[in-house]
Protein backbone atom coordinates (compact mmCIF):
# COMPACT_ATOMS: atom_id res chain seq x y z
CA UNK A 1 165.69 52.43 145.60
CA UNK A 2 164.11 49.51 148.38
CA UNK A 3 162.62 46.41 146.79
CA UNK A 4 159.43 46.44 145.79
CA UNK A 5 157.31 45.03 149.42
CA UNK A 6 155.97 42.43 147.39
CA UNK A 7 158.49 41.34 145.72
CA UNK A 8 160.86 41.65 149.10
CA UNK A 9 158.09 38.60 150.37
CA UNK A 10 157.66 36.73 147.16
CA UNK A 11 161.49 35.99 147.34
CA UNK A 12 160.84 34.55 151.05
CA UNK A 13 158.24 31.95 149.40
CA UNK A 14 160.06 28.66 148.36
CA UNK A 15 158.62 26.44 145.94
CA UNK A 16 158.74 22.61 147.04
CA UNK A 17 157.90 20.13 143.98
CA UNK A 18 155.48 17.38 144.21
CA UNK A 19 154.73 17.80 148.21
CA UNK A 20 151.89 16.63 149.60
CA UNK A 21 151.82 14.64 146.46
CA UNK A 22 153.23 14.25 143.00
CA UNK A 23 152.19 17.25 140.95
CA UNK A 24 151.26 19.55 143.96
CA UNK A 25 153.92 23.06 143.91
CA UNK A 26 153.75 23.21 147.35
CA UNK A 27 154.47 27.35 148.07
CA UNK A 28 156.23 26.70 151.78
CA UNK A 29 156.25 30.84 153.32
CA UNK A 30 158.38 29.20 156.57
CA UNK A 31 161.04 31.11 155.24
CA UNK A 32 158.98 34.44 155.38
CA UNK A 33 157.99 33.74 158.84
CA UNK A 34 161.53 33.14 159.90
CA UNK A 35 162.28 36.92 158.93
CA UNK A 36 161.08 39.66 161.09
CA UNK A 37 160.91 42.12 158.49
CA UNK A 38 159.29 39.67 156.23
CA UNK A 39 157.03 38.42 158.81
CA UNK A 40 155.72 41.89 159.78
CA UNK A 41 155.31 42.65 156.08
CA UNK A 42 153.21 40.50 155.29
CA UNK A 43 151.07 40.83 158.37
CA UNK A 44 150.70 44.38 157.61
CA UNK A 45 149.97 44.33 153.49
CA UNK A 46 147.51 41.74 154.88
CA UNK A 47 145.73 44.20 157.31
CA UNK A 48 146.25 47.39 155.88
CA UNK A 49 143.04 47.61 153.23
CA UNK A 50 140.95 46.63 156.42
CA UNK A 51 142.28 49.29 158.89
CA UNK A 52 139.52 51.83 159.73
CA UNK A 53 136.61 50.07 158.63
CA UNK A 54 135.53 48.52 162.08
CA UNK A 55 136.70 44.75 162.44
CA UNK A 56 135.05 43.12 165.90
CA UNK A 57 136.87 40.10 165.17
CA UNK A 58 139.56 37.87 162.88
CA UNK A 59 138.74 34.24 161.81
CA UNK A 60 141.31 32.13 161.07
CA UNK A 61 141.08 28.63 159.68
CA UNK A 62 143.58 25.94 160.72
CA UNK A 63 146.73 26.17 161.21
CA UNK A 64 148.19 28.28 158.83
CA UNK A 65 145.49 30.56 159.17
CA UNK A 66 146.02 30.87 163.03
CA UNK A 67 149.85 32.36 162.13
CA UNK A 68 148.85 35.14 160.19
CA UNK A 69 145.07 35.57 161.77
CA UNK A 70 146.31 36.24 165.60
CA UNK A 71 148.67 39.15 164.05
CA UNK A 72 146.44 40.48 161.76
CA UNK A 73 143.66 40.73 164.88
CA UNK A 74 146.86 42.39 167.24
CA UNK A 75 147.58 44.74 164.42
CA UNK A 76 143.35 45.47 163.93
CA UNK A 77 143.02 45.65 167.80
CA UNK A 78 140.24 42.93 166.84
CA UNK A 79 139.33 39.33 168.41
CA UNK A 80 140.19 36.22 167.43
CA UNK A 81 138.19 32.99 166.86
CA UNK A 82 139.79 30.03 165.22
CA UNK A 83 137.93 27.94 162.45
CA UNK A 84 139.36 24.29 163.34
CA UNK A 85 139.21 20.71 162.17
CA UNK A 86 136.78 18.41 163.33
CA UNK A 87 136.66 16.85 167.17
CA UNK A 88 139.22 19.72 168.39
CA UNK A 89 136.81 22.00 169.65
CA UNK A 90 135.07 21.47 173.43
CA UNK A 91 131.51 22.81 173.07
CA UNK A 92 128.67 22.50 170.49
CA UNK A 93 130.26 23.16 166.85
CA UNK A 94 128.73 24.49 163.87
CA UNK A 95 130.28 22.65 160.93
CA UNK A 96 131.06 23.07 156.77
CA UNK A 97 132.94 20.73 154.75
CA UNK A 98 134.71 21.89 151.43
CA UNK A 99 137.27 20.03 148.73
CA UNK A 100 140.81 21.40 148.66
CA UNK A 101 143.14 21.27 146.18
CA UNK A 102 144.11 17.66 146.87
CA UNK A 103 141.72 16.42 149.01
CA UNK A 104 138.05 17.28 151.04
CA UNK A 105 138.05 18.60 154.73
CA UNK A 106 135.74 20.12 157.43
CA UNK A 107 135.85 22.94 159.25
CA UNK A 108 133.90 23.75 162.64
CA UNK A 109 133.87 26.59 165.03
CA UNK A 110 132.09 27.17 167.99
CA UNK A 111 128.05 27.91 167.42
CA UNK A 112 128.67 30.77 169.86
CA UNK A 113 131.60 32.25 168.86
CA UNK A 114 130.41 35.27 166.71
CA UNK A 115 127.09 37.14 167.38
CA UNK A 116 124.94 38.18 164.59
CA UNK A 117 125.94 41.61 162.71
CA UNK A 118 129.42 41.38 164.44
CA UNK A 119 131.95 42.37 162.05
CA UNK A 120 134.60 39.78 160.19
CA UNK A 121 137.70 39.44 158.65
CA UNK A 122 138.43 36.13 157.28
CA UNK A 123 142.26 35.36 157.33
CA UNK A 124 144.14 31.97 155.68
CA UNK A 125 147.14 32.23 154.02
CA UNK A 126 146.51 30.57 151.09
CA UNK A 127 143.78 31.07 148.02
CA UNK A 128 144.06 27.80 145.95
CA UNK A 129 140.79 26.23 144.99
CA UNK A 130 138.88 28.54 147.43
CA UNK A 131 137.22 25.50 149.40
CA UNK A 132 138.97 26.91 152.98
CA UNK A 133 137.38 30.31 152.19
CA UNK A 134 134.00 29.28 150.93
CA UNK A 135 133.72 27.11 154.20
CA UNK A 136 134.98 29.89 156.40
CA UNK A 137 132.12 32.21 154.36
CA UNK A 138 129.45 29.62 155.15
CA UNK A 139 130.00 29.84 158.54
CA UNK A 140 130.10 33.32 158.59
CA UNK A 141 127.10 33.71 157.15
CA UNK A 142 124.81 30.78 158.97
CA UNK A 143 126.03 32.59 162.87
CA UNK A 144 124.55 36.23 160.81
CA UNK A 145 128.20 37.82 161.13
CA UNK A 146 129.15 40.92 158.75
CA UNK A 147 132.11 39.38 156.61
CA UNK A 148 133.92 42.54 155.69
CA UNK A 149 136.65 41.08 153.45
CA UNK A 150 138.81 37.96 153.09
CA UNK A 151 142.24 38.31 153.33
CA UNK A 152 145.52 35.92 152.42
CA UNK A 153 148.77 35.98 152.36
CA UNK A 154 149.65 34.20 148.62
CA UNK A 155 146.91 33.55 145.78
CA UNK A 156 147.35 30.59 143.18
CA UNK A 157 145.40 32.95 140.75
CA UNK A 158 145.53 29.67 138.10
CA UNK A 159 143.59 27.28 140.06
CA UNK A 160 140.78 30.22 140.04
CA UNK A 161 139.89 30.00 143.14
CA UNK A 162 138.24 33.33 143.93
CA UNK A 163 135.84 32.54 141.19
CA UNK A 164 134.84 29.44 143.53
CA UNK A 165 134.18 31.74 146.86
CA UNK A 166 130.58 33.13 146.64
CA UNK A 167 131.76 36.31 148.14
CA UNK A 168 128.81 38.51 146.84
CA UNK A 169 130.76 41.90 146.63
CA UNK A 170 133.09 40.55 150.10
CA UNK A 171 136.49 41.82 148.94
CA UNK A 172 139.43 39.57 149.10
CA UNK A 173 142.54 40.48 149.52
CA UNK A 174 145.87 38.80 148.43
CA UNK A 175 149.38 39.77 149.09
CA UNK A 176 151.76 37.74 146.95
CA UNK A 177 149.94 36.23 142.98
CA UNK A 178 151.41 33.29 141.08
C-alpha cells in the first residue's frame, strides 16, 4: 500500500536546530522542493480544497511564499501578485507590518494590484505565529479583495498561530502539522 501523501512530504521536511537563532526548530522543506514528486505534492494538497471555487488571483508573501504561490496560481489557472518586503516594489505601495516568530517585518504590495471583489487565495508556506498571514489578510481586505482561503504548506499548530489570523470564517488550509 503507497505512503500516506502526507506523510510521503513530512519525511522531505528536515528539522535544523537553533537556526535563525538559538531555540528556533527551523523546518527547512528544500529537500521537498528538490523532489519532483514531492514538489508537485505539495503544490497540489495545497490547491486542491480551492479548485472550483473561482480564484482570480494567488498572493504570495516573500520569498518562500513566491515558490509555492506561482504553482499553486499555474495549477488554479489564476494570477499572481507578490506581497514583498519594503523598498522592492516600483510604484505606490500599500503597506502592513506584523511580528514573526523571531522578529517584526513589513509587507507591501502594489495599491493597484487587486481590484475590489476580485477573488484571493493567500499562499506562504509556513503558519507559525500567523503575523505573515494576518498582514497578507490586512491587505486583502483594505484593496476590498474576496479572500477565499489561506493556504500553507506546513503549520506549527503549537505556536497557535491560526488563533492569531482574524480570518472571520476565511478557511486555512495546511498540508503538513507539527
Amino acid at each position: 500500500m503507497d505512503e500516506n501523501p502526507v506523510t510521503s512530504l513530512s519525511r522531505l521536511i528536515l528539522d535544523v536546530p537553533d537556526f535563525p537563532k538559538p531555540g528556533i526548530v527551523f523546518k527547512d522543506f528544500t529537500p521537498l522542493l528538490a523532489s519532483p514528486r514531492g514538489l508537485a505534492l505539495g503544490v497540489e494538497l495545497m490547491a486542491n480544497p480551492f479548485r472550483g471555487i473561482g480564484v482570480d488571483l494567488v498572493v504570495g508573501a516573500e520569498s518562500r511564499g513566491f515558490i509555492f504561490g506561482t504553482a499553486i496560481a499555474q495549477a488554479l489557472s489564476a494570477g499572481f501578485i507578490p506581497v514583498r518586503k519594503p523598498g522592492k516594489l516600483p510604484r505606490e505601495v500599500l503597506s502592513a507590518d506584523y511580528s514573526l516568530e523571531y522578529g517584526k517585518d513589513r509587507l507591501e504590495l502594489h495599491t493597484d494590484a487587486i481590484r475590489p471583489g476580485q477573488r484571493v487565495l493567500i499562499v506562504d508556506d509556513l503558519l507559525a505565529t500567523g503575523g505573515t498571514l494576518a498582514a497578507c489578510l490586512d491587505l486583502m481586505r483594505r484593496l476590498q479583495a474576496t479572500v477565499v482561503g489561506m493556504s500553507v504548506l506546513i503549520e506549527l499548530t503549537a505556536l497557535r498561530g491560526r488563533a492569531a489570523v482574524p480570518a472571520g470564517g476565511v478557511p486555512i488550509h495546511s498540508v503538513v502539522r507539527y
